[in-house]
C-alpha atoms as a PDB file:
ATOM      1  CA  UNK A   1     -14.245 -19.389   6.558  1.00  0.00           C
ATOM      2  CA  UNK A   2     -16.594 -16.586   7.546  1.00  0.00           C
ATOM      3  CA  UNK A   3     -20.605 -17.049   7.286  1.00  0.00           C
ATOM      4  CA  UNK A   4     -20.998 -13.560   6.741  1.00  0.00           C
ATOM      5  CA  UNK A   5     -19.554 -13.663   3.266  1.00  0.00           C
ATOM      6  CA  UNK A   6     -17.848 -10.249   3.733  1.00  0.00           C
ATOM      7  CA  UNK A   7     -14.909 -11.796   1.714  1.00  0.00           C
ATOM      8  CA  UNK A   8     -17.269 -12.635  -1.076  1.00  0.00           C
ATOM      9  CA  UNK A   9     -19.403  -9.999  -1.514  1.00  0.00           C
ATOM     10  CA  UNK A  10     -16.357  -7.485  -0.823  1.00  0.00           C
ATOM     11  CA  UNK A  11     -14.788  -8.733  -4.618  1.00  0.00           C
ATOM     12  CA  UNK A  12     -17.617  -7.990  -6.151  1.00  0.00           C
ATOM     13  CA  UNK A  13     -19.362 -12.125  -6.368  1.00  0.00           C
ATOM     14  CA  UNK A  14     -23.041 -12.422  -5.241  1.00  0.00           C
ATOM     15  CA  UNK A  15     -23.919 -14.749  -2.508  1.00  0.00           C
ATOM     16  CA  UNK A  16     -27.261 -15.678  -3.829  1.00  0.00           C
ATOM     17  CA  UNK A  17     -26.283 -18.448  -6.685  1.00  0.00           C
ATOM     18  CA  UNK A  18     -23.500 -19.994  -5.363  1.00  0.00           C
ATOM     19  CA  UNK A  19     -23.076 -23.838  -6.281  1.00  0.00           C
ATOM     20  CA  UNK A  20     -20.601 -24.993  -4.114  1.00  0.00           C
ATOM     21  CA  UNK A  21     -18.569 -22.896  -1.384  1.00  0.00           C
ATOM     22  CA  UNK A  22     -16.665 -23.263   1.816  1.00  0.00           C
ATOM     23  CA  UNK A  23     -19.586 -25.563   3.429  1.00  0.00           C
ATOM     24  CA  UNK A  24     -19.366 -27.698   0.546  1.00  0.00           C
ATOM     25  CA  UNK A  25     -15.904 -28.591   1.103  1.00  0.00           C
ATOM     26  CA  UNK A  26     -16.166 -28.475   4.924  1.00  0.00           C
ATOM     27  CA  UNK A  27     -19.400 -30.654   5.268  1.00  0.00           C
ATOM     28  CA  UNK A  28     -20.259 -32.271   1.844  1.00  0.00           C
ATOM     29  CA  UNK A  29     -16.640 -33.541   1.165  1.00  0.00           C
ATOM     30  CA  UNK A  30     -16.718 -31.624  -2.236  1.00  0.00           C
ATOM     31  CA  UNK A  31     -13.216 -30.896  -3.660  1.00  0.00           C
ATOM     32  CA  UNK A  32     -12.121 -27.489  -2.442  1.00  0.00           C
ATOM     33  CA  UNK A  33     -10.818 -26.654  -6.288  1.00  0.00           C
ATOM     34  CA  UNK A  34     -14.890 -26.779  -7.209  1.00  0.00           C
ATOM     35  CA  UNK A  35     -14.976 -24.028  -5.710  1.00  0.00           C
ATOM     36  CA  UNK A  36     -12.575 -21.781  -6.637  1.00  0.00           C
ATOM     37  CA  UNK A  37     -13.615 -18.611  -8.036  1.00  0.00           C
ATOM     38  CA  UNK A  38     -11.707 -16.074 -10.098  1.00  0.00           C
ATOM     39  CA  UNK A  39     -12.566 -12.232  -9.487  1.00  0.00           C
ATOM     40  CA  UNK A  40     -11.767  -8.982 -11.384  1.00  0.00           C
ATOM     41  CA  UNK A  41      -8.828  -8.558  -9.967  1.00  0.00           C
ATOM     42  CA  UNK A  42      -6.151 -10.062 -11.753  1.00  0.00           C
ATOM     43  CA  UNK A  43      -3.833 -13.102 -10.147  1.00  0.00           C
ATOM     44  CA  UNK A  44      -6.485 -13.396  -7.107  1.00  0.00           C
ATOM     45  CA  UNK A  45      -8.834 -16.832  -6.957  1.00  0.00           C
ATOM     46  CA  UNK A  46     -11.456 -16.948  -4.040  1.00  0.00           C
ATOM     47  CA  UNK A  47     -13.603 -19.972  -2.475  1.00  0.00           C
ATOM     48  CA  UNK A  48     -16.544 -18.292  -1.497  1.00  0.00           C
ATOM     49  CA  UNK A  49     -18.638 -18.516   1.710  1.00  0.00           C
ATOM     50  CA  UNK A  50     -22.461 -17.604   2.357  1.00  0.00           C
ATOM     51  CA  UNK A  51     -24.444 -18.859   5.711  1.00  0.00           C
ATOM     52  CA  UNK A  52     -24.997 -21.805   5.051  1.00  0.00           C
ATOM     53  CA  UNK A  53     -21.165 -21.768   6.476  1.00  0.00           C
ATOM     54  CA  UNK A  54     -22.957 -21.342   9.958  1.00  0.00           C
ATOM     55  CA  UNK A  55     -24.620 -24.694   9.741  1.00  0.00           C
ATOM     56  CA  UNK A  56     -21.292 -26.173   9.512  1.00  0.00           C
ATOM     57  CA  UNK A  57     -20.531 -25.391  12.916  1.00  0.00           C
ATOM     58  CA  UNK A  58     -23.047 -27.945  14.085  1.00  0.00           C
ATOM     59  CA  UNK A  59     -22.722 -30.615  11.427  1.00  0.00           C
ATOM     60  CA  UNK A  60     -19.006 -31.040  12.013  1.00  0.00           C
ATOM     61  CA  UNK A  61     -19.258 -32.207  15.472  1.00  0.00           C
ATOM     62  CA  UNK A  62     -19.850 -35.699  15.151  1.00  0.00           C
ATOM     63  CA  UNK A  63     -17.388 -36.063  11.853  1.00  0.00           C
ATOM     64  CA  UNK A  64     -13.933 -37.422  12.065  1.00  0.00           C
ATOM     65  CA  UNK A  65     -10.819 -35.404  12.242  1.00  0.00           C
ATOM     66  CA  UNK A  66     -13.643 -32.060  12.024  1.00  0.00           C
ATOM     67  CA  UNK A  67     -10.775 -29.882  13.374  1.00  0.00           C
ATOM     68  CA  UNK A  68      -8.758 -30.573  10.506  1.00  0.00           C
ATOM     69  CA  UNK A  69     -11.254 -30.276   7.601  1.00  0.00           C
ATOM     70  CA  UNK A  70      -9.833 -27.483   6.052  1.00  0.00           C
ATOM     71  CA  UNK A  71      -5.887 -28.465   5.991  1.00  0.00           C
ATOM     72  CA  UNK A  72      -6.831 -31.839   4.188  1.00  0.00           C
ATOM     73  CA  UNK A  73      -8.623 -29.793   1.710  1.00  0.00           C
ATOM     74  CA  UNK A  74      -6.223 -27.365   0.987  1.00  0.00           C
ATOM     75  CA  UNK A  75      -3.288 -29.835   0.387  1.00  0.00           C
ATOM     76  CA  UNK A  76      -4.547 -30.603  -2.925  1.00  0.00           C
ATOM     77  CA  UNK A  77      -4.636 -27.322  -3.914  1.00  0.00           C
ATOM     78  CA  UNK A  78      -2.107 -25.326  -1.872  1.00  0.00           C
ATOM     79  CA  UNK A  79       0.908 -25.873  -4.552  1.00  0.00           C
ATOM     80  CA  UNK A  80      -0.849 -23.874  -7.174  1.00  0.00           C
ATOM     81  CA  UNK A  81      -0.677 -20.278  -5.533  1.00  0.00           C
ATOM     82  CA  UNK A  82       2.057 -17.864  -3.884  1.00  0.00           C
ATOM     83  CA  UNK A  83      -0.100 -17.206  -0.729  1.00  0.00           C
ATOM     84  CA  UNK A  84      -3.760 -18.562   0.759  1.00  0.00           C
ATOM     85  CA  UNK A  85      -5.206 -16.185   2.951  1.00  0.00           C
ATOM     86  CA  UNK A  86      -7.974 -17.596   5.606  1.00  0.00           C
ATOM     87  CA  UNK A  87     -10.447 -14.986   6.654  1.00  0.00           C
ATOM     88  CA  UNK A  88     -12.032 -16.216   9.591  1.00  0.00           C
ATOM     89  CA  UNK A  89     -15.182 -15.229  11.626  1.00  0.00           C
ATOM     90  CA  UNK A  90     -15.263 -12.799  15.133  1.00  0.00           C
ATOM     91  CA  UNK A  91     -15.344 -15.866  17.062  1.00  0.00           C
ATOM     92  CA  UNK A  92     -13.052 -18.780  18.208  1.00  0.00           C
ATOM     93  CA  UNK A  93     -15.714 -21.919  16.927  1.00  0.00           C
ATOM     94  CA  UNK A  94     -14.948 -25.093  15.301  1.00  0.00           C
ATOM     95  CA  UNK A  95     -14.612 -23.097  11.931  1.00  0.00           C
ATOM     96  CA  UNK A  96     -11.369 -20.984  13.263  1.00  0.00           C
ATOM     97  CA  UNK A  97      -9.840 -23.790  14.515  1.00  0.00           C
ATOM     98  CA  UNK A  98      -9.896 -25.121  11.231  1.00  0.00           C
ATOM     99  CA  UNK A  99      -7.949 -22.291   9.940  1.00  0.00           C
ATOM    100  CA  UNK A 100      -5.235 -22.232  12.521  1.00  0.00           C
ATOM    101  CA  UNK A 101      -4.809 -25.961  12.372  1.00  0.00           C
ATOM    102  CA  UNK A 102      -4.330 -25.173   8.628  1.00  0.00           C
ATOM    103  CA  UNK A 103      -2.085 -22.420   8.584  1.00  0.00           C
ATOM    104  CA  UNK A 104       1.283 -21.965   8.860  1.00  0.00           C
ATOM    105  CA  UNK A 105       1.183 -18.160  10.145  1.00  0.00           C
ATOM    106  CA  UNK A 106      -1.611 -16.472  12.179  1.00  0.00           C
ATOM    107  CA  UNK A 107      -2.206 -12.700  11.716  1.00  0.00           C
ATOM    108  CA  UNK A 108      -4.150 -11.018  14.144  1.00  0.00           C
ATOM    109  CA  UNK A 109      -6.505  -7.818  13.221  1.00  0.00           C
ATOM    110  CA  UNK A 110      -7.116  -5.788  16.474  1.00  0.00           C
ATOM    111  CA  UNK A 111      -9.391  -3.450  16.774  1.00  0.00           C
ATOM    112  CA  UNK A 112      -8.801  -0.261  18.643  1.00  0.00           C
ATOM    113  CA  UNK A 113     -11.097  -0.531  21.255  1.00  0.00           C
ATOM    114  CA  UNK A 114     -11.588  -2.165  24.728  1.00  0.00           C
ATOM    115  CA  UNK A 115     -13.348  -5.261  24.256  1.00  0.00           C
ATOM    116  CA  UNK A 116     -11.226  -6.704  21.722  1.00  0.00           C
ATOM    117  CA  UNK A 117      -8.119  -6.575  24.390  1.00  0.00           C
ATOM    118  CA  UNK A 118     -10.360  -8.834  26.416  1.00  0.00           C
ATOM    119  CA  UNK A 119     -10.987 -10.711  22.693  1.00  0.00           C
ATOM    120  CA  UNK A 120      -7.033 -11.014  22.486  1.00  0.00           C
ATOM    121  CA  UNK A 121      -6.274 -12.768  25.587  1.00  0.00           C
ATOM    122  CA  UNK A 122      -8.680 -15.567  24.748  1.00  0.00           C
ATOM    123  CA  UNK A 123      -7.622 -15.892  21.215  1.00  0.00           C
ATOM    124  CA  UNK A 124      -3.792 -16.454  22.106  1.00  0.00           C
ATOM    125  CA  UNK A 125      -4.992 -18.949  24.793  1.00  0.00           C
ATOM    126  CA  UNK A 126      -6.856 -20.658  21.683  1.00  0.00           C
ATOM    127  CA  UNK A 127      -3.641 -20.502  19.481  1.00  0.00           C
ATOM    128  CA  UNK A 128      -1.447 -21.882  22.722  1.00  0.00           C
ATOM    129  CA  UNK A 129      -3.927 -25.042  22.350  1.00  0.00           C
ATOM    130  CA  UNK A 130      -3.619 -25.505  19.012  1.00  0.00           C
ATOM    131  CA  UNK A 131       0.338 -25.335  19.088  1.00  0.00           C
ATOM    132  CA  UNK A 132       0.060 -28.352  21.215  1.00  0.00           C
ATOM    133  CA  UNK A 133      -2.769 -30.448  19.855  1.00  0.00           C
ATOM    134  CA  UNK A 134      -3.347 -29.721  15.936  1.00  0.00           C
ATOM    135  CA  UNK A 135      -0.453 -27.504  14.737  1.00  0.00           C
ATOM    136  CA  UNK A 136       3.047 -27.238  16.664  1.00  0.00           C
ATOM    137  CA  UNK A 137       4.096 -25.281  13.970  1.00  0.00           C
ATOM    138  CA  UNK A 138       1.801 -22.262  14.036  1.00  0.00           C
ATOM    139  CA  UNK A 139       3.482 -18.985  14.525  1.00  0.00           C
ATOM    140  CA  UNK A 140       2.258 -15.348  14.874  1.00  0.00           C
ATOM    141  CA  UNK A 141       3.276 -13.622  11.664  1.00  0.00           C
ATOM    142  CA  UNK A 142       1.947 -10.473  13.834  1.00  0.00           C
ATOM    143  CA  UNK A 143      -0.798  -8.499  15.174  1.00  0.00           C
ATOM    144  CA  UNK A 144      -2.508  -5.414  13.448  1.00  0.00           C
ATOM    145  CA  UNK A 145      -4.147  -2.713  14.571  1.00  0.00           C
ATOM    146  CA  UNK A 146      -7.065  -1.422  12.900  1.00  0.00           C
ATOM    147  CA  UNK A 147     -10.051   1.474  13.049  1.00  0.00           C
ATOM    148  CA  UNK A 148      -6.998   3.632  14.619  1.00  0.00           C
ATOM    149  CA  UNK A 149      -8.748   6.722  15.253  1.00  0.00           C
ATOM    150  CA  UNK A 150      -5.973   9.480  16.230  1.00  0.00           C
ATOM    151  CA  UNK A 151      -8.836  11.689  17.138  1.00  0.00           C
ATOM    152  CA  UNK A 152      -9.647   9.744  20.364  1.00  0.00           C
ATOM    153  CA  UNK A 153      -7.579   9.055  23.619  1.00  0.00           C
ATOM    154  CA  UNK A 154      -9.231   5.627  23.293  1.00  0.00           C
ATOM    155  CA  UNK A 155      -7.631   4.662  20.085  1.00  0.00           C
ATOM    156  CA  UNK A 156      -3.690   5.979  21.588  1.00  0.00           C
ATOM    157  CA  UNK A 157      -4.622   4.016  24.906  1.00  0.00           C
ATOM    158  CA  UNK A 158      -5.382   0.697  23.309  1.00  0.00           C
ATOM    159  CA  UNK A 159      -2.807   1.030  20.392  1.00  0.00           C
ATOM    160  CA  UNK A 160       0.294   1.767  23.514  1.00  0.00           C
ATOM    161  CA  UNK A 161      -0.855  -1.115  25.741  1.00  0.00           C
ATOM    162  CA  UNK A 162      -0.804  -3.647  22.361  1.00  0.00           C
ATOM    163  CA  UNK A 163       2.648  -2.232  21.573  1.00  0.00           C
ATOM    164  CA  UNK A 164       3.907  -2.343  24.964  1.00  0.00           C
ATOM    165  CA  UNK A 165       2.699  -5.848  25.560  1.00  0.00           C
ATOM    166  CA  UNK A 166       3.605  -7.753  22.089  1.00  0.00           C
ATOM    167  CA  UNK A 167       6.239  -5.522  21.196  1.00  0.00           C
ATOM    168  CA  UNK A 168       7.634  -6.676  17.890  1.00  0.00           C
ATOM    169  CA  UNK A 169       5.035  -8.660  16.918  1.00  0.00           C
ATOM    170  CA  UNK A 170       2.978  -5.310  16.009  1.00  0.00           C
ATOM    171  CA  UNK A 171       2.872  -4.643  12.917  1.00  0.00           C
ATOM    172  CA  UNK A 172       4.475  -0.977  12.495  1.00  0.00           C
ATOM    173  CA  UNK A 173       1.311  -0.043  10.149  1.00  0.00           C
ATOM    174  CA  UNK A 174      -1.820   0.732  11.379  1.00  0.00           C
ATOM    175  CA  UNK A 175      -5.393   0.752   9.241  1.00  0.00           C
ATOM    176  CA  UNK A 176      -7.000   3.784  10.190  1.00  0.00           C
ATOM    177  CA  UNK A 177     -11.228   4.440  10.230  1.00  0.00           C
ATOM    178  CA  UNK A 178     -11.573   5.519   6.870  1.00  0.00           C
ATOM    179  CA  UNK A 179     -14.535   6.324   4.727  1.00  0.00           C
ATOM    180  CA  UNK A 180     -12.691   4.862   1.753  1.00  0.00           C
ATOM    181  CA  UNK A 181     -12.754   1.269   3.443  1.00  0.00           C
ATOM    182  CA  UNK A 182     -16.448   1.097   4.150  1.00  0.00           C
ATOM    183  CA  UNK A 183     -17.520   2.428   0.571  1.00  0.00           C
ATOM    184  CA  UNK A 184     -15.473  -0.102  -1.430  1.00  0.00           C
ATOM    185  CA  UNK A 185     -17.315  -3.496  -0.381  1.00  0.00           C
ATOM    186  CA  UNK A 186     -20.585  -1.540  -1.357  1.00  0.00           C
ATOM    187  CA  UNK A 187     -18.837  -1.474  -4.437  1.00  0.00           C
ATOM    188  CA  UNK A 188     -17.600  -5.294  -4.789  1.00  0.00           C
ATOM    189  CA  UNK A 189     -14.132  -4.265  -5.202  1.00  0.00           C
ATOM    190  CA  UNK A 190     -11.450  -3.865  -2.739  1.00  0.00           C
ATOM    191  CA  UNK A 191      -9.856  -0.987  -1.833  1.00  0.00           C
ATOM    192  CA  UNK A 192      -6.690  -0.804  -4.117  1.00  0.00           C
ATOM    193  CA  UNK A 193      -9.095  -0.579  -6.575  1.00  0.00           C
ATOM    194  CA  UNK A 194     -12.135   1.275  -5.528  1.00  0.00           C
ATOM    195  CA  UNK A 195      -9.627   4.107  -4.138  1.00  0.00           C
ATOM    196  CA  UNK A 196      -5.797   3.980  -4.303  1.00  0.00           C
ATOM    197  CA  UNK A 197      -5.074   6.943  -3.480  1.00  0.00           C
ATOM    198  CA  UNK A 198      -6.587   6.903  -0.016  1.00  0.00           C
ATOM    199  CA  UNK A 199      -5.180   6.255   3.531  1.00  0.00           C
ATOM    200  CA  UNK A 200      -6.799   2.806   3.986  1.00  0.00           C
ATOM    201  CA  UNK A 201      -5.509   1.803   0.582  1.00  0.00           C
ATOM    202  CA  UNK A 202      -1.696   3.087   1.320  1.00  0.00           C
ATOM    203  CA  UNK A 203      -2.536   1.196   5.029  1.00  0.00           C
ATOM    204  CA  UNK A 204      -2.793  -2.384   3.207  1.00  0.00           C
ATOM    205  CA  UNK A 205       0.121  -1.720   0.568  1.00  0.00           C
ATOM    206  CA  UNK A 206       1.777  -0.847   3.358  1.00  0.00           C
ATOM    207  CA  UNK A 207       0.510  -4.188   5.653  1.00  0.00           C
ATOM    208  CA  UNK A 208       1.252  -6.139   2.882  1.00  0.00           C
ATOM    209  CA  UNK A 209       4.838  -5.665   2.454  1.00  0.00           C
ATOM    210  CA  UNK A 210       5.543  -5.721   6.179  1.00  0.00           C
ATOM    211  CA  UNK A 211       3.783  -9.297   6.166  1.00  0.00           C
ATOM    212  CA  UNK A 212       6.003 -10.459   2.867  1.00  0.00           C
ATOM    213  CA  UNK A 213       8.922  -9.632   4.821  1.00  0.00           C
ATOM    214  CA  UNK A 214       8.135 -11.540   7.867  1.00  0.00           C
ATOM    215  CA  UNK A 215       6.795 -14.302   6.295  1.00  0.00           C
ATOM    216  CA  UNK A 216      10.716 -14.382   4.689  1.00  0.00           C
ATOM    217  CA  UNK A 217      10.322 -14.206   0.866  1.00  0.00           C
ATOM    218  CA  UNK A 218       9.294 -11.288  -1.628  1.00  0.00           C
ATOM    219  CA  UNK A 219       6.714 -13.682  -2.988  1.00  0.00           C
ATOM    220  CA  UNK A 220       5.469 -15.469   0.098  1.00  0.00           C
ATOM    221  CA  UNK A 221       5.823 -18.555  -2.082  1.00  0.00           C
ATOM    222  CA  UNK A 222       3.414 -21.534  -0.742  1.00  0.00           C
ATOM    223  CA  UNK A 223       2.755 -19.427   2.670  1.00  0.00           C
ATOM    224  CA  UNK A 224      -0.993 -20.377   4.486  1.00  0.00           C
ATOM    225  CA  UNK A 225      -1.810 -17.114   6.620  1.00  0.00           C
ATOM    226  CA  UNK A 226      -4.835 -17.371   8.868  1.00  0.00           C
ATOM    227  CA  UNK A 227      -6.618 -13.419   9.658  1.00  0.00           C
ATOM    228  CA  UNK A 228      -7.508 -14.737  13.655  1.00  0.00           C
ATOM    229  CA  UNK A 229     -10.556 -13.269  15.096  1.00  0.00           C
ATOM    230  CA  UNK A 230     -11.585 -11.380  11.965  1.00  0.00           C
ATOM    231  CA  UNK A 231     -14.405  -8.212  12.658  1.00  0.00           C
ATOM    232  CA  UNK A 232     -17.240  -6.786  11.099  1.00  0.00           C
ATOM    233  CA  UNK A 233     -16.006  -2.996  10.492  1.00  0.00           C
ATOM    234  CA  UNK A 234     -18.169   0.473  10.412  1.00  0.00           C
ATOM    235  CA  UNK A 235     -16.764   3.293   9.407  1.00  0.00           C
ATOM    236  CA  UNK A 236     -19.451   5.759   9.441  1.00  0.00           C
ATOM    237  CA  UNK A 237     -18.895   9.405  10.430  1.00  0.00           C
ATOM    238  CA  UNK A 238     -15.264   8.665   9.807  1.00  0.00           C
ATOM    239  CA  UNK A 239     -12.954  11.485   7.746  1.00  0.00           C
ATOM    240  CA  UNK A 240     -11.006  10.837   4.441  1.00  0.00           C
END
């Protein structure tokens, strides 16, 4: 659900000759299993996005039901995999609101830094509003912190005042800056792949089993998780 694409061109698929994607689906009424995708990496499907996903913004407004585009969609595919994972765009437009009102659990990436407190507080206002208009049964699977930078008082500062605030809804692993994460999307693969071994890789195993575990099954069976507020990350001048 992200016009940038990051998704897409992070598992290695090229934006330029894409038939039918997210805005097909969204707009043009195009079943969403058109546009599945396989990748190299095995038991892991994408429906890609390019920017034409920007127009859609715009040319959902005067459609029907436009909030809910996405959740009618899915249903006809959302039987056929263990988990759907929405990545959504660093804003709160029509096209996240489609992906709350389709999922069933909302994790929230938050970056280490001052603005995106100020980000946060809008975005839960946002999910409070779609609890009581398009999805009463949304819930916060949790909030993670990412770019942690140990190095800076910043990074601490931010990180405590999350913690103290949402308590147990933080995620006990955080995604550090890492030079790891930035290289692999250069390489179309993601980072379990491009570089096991490192920190950022270990972060994710690590995210992912914390999110299996409060999503309350070892195979998330049938689960919709929405990434809220999702961020362009750079990584450069960061340590291994």
């Amino acid at each position: 659900m992200d016009p940038q694409g990051n998704t897409t061109s992070g598992v290695g698929i090229s934006k330029v000759a894409l038939d039918v994607t997210t805005y097909h689906t969204l707009v043009g009424g195009e079943p969403i299993e058109r546009a599945v995708r396989a990748t190299g990496t095995d038991r892991l499907w994408i429906v890609p996005s390019d920017l034409r996903l920007a127009g859609a913004e715009v040319e959902l407004v005067p459609q029907t039901a436009r909030e809910t585009k996405l959740r009618a969609a899915l249903r006809a595919i959302e039987d056929r995999y263990d988990l759907i994972l929405i990545d959504c765009p660093p804003s709160l437009g029509l096209l996240t609101i489609n992906a709350l009102a389709a999922a069933q659990a909302c994790v929230i990436p938050m970056q280490c830094e001052f603005y995106a407190l100020e980000g946060l507080t809008q975005l839960m206002d946002t999910i409070t509003l779609i609890r009581r208009h398009l999805n009463p049964t949304l819930r916060i699977a949790g909030v993670v912190l990412t770019m942690v930078d140990p190095r800076t008082k910043l990074s601490d500062q931010v990180a405590a005042e999350v913690r103290g605030h949402f308590t147990d809804l933080v995620f006990a692993t955080e995604v550090p800056r890492s030079v790891r994460l930035a290289e692999a999307p250069s390489y179309g693969q993601p980072v379990l792949t491009y570089a096991p071994s490192s920190r950022g890789a270990e972060a994710y195993l690590s995210l992912a089993r914390e999110l299996l575990e409060r999503l309350g099954t070892p195979d998330a069976a049938h689960e919709t998780v929405g990434f809220a507020g999702g961020q362009t990350t750079d990584d450069r001048g960061d340590v291994e």
